[in-house]
PDB file of N, CA and C in Angstrom:
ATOM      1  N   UNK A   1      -8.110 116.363 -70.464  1.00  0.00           N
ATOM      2  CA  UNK A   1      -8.682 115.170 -69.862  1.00  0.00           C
ATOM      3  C   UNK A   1      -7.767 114.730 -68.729  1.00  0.00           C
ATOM      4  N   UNK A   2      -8.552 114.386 -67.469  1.00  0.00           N
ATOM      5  CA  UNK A   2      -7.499 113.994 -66.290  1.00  0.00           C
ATOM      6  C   UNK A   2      -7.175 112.339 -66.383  1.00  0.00           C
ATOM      7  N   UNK A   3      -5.951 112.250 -66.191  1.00  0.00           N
ATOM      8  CA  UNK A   3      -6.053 110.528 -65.946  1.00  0.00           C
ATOM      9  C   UNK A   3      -6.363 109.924 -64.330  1.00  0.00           C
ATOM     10  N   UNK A   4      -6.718 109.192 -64.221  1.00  0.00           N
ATOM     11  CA  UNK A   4      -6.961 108.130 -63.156  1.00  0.00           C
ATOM     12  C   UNK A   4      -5.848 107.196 -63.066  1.00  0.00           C
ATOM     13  N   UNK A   5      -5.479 107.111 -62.026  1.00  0.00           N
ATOM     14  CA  UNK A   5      -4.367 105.810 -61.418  1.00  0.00           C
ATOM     15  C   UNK A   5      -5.213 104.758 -60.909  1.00  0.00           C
ATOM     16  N   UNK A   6      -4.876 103.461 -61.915  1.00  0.00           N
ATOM     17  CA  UNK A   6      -5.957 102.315 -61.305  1.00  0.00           C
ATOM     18  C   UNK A   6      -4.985 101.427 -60.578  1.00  0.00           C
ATOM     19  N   UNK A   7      -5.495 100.876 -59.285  1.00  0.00           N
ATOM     20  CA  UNK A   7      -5.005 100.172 -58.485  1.00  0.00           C
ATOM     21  C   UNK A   7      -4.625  99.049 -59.414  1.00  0.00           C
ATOM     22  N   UNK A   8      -3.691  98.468 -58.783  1.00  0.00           N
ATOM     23  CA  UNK A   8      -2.710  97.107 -59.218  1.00  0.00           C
ATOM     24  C   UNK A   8      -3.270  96.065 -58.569  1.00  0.00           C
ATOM     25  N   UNK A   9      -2.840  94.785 -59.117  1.00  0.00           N
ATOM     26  CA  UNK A   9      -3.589  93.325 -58.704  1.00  0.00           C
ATOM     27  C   UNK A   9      -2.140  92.540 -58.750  1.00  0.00           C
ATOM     28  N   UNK A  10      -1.806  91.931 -57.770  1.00  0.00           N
ATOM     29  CA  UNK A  10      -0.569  91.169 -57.392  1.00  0.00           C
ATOM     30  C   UNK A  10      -1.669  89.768 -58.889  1.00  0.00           C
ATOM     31  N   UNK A  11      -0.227  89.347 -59.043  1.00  0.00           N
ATOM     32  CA  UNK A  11      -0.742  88.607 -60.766  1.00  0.00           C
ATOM     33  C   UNK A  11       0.313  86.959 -60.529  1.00  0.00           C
ATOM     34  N   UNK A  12       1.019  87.191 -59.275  1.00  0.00           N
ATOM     35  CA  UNK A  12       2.003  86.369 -58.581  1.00  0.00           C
ATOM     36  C   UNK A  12       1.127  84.730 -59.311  1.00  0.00           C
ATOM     37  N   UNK A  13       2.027  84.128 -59.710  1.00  0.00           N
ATOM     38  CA  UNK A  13       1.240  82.477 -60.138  1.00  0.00           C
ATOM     39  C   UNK A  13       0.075  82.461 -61.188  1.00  0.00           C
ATOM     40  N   UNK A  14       0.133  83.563 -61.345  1.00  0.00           N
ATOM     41  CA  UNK A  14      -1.205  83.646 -62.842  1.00  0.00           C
ATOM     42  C   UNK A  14      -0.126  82.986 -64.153  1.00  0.00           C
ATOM     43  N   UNK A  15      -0.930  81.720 -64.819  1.00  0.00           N
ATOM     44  CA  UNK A  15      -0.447  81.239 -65.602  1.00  0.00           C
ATOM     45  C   UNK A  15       0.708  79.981 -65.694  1.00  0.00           C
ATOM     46  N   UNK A  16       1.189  80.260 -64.062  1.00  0.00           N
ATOM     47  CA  UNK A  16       2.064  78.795 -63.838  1.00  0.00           C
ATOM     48  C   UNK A  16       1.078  77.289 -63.245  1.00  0.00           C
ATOM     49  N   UNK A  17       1.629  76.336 -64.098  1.00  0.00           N
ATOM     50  CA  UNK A  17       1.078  75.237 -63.709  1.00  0.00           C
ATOM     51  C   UNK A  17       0.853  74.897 -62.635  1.00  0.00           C
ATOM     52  N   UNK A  18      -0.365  74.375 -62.186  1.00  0.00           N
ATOM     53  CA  UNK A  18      -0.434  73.702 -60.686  1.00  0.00           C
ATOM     54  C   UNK A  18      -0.554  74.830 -59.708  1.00  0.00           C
ATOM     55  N   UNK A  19      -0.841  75.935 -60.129  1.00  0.00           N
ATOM     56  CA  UNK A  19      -1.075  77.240 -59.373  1.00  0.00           C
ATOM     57  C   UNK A  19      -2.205  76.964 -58.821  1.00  0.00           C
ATOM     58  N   UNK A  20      -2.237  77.548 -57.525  1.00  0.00           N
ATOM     59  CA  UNK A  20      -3.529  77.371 -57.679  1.00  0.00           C
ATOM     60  C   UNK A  20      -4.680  78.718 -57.600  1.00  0.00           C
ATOM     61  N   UNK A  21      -5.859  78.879 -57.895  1.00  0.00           N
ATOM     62  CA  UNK A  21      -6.359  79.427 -58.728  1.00  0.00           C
ATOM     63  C   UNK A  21      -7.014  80.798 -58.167  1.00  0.00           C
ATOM     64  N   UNK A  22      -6.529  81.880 -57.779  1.00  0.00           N
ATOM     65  CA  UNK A  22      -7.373  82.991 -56.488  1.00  0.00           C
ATOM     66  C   UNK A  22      -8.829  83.940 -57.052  1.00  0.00           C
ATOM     67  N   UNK A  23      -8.788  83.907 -55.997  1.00  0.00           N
ATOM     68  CA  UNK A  23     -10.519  84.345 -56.272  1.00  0.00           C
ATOM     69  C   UNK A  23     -10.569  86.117 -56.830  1.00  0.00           C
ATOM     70  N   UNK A  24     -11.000  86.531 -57.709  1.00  0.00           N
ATOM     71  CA  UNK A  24     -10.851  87.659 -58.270  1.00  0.00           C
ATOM     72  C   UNK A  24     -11.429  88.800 -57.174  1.00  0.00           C
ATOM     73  N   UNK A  25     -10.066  89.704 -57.022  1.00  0.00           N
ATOM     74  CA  UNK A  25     -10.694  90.627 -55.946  1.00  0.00           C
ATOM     75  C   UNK A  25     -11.578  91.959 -56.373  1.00  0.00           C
ATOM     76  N   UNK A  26     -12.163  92.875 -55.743  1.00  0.00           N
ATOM     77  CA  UNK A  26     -13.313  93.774 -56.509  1.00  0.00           C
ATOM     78  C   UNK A  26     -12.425  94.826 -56.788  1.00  0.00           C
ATOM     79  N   UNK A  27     -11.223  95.139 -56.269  1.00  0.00           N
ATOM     80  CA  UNK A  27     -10.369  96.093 -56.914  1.00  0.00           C
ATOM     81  C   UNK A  27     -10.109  95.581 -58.313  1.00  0.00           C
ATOM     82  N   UNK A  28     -10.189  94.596 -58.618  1.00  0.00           N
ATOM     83  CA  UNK A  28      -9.184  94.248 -60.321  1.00  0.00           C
ATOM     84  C   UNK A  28     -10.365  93.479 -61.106  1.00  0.00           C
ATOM     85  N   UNK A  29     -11.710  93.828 -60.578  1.00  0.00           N
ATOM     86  CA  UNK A  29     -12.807  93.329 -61.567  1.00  0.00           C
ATOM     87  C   UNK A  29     -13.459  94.623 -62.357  1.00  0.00           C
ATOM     88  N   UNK A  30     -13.534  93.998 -63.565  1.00  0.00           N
ATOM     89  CA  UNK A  30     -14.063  95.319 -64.588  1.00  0.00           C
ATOM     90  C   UNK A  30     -13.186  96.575 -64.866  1.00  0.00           C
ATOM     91  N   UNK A  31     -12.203  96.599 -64.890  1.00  0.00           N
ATOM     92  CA  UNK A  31     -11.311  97.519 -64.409  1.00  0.00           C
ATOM     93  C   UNK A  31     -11.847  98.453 -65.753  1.00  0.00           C
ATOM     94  N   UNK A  32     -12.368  98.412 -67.048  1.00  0.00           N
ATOM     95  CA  UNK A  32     -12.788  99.313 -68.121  1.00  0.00           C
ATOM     96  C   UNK A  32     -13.938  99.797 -67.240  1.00  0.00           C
ATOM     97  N   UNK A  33     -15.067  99.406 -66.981  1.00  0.00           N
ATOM     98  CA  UNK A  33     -15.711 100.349 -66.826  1.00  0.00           C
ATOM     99  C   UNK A  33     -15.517 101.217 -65.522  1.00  0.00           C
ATOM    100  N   UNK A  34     -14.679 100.537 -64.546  1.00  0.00           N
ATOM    101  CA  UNK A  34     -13.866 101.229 -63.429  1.00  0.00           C
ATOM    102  C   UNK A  34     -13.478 102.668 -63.508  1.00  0.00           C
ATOM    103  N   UNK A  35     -12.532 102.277 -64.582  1.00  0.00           N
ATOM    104  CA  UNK A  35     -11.932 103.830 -64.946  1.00  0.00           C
ATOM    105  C   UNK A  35     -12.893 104.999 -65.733  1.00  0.00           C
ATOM    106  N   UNK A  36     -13.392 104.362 -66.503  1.00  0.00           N
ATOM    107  CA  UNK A  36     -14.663 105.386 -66.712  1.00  0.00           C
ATOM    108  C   UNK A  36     -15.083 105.896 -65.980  1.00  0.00           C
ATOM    109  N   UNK A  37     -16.217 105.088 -64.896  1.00  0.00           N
ATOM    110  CA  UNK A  37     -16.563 105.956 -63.990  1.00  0.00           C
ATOM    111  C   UNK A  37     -16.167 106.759 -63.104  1.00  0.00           C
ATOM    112  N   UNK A  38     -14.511 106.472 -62.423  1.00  0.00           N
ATOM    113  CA  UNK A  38     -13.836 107.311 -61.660  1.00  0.00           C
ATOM    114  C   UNK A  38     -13.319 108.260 -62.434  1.00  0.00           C
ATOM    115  N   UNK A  39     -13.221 108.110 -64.032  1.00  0.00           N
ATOM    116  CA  UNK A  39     -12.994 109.449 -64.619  1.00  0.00           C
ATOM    117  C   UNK A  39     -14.127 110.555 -64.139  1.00  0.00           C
ATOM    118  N   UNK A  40     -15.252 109.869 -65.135  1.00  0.00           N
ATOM    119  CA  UNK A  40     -16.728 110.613 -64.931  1.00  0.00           C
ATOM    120  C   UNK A  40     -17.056 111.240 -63.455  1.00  0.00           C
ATOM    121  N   UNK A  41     -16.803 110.759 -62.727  1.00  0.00           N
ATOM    122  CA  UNK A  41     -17.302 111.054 -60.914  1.00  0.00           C
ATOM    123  C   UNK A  41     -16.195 112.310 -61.172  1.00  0.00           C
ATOM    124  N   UNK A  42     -14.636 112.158 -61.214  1.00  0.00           N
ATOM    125  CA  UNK A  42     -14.076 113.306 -60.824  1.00  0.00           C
ATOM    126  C   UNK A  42     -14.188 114.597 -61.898  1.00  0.00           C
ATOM    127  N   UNK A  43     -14.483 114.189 -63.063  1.00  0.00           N
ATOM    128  CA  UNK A  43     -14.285 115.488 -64.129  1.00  0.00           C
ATOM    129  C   UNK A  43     -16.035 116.139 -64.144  1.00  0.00           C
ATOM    130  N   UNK A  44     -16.802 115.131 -63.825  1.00  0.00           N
ATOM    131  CA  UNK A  44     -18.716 115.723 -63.651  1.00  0.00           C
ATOM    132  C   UNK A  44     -19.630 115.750 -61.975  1.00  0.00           C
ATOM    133  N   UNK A  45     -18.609 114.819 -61.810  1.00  0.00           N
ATOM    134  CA  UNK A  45     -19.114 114.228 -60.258  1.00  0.00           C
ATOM    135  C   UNK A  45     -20.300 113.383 -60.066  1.00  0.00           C
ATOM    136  N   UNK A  46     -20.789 112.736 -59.249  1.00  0.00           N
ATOM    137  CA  UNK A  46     -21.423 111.769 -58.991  1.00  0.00           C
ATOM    138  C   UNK A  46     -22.595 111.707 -59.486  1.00  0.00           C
ATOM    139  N   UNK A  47     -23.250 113.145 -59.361  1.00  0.00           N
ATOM    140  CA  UNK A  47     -24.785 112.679 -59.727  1.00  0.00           C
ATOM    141  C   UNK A  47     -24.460 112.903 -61.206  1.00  0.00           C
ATOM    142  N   UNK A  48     -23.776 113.022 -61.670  1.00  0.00           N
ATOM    143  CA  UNK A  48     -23.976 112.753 -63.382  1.00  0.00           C
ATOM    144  C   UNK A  48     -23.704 112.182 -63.909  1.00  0.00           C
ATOM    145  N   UNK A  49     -23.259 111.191 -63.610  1.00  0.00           N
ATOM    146  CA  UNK A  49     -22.425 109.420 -63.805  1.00  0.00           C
ATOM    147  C   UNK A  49     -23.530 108.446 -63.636  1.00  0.00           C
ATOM    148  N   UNK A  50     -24.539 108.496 -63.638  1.00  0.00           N
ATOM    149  CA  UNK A  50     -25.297 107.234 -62.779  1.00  0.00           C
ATOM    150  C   UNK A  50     -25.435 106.112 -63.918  1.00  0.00           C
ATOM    151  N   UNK A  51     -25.146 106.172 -65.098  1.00  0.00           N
ATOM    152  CA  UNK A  51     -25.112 105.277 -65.944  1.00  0.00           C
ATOM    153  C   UNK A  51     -23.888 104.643 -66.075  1.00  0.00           C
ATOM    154  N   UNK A  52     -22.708 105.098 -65.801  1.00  0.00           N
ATOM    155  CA  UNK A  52     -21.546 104.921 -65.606  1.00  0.00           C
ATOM    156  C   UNK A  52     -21.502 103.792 -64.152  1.00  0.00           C
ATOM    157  N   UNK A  53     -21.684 104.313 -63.484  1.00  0.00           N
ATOM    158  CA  UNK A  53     -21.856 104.057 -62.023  1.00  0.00           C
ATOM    159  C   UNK A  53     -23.016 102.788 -62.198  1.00  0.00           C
ATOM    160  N   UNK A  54     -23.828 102.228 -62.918  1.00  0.00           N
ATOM    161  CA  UNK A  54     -24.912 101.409 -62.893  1.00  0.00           C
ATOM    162  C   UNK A  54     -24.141 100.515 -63.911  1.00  0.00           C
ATOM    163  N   UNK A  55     -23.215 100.533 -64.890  1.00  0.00           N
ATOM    164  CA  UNK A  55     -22.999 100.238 -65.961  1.00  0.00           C
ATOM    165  C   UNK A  55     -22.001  98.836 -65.130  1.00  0.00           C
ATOM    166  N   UNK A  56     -21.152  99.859 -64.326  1.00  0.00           N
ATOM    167  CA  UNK A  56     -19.774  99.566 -63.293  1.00  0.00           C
ATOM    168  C   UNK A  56     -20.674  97.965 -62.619  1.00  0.00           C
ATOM    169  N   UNK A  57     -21.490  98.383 -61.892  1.00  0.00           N
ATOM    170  CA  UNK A  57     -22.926  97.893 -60.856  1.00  0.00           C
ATOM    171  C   UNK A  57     -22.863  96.219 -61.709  1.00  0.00           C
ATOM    172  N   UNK A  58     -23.233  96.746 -62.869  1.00  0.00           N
ATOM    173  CA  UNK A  58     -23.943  95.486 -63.489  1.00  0.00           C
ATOM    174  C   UNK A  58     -22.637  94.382 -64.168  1.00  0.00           C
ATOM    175  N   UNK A  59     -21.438  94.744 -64.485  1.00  0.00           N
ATOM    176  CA  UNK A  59     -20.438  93.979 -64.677  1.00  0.00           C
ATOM    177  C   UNK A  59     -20.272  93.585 -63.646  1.00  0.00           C
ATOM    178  N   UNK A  60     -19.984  93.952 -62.462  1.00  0.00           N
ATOM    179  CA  UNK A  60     -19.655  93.188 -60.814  1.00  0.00           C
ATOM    180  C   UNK A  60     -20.637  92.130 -60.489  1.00  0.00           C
ATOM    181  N   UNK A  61     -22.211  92.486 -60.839  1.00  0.00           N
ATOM    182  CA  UNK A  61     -22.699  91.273 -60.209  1.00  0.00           C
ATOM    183  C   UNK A  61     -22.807  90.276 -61.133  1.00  0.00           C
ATOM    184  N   UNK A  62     -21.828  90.451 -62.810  1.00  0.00           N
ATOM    185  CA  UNK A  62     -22.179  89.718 -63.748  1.00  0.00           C
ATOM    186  C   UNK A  62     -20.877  88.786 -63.179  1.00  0.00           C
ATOM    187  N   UNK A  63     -19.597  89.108 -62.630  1.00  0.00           N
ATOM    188  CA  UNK A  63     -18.315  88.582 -62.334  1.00  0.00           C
ATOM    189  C   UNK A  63     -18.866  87.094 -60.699  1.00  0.00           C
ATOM    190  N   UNK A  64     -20.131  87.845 -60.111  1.00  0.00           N
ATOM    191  CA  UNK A  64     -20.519  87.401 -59.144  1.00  0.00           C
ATOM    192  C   UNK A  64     -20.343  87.803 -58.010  1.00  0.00           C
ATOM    193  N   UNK A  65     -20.331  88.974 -57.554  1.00  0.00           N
ATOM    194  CA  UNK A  65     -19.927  89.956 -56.824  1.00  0.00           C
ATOM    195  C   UNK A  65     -21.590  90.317 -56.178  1.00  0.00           C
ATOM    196  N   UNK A  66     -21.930  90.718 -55.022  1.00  0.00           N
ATOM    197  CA  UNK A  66     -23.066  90.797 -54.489  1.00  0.00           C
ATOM    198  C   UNK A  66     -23.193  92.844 -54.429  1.00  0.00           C
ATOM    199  N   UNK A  67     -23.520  93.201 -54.937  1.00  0.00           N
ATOM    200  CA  UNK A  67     -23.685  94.689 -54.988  1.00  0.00           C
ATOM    201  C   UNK A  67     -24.739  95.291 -54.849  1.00  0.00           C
TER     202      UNK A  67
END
């Protein structure tokens, strides 16, 4: 099984008081089904992921993300 390197999210003021509050970027939303699918795309490739890839789809516009 290959691993995937998932991008990092600066986390700077997460949790200190009076922080104030940043808007979640699309690199560090859903990051589970993220890695799935960039597993799936590289070990089957694209067209055989589409549930993966739709799965990905539907957590983003659940976060509020326009996709």
């Amino acid at each position: 099984m290959s691993t995937v390197a998932a991008a990092t999210c600066d986390a700077k003021g997460a949790g200190e008081p009076g922080a104030e509050k940043k808007p979640l970027k699309p690199c560090c939303a859903c990051p589970e089904t993220k890695k799935a699918r960039d597993a799936c795309i590289i070990e089957k490739g694209e067209e055989n992921c589409g549930h993966l890839i739709e799965a990905h789809k539907e957590c983003m516009r659940a976060l509020g993300f326009k996709i």
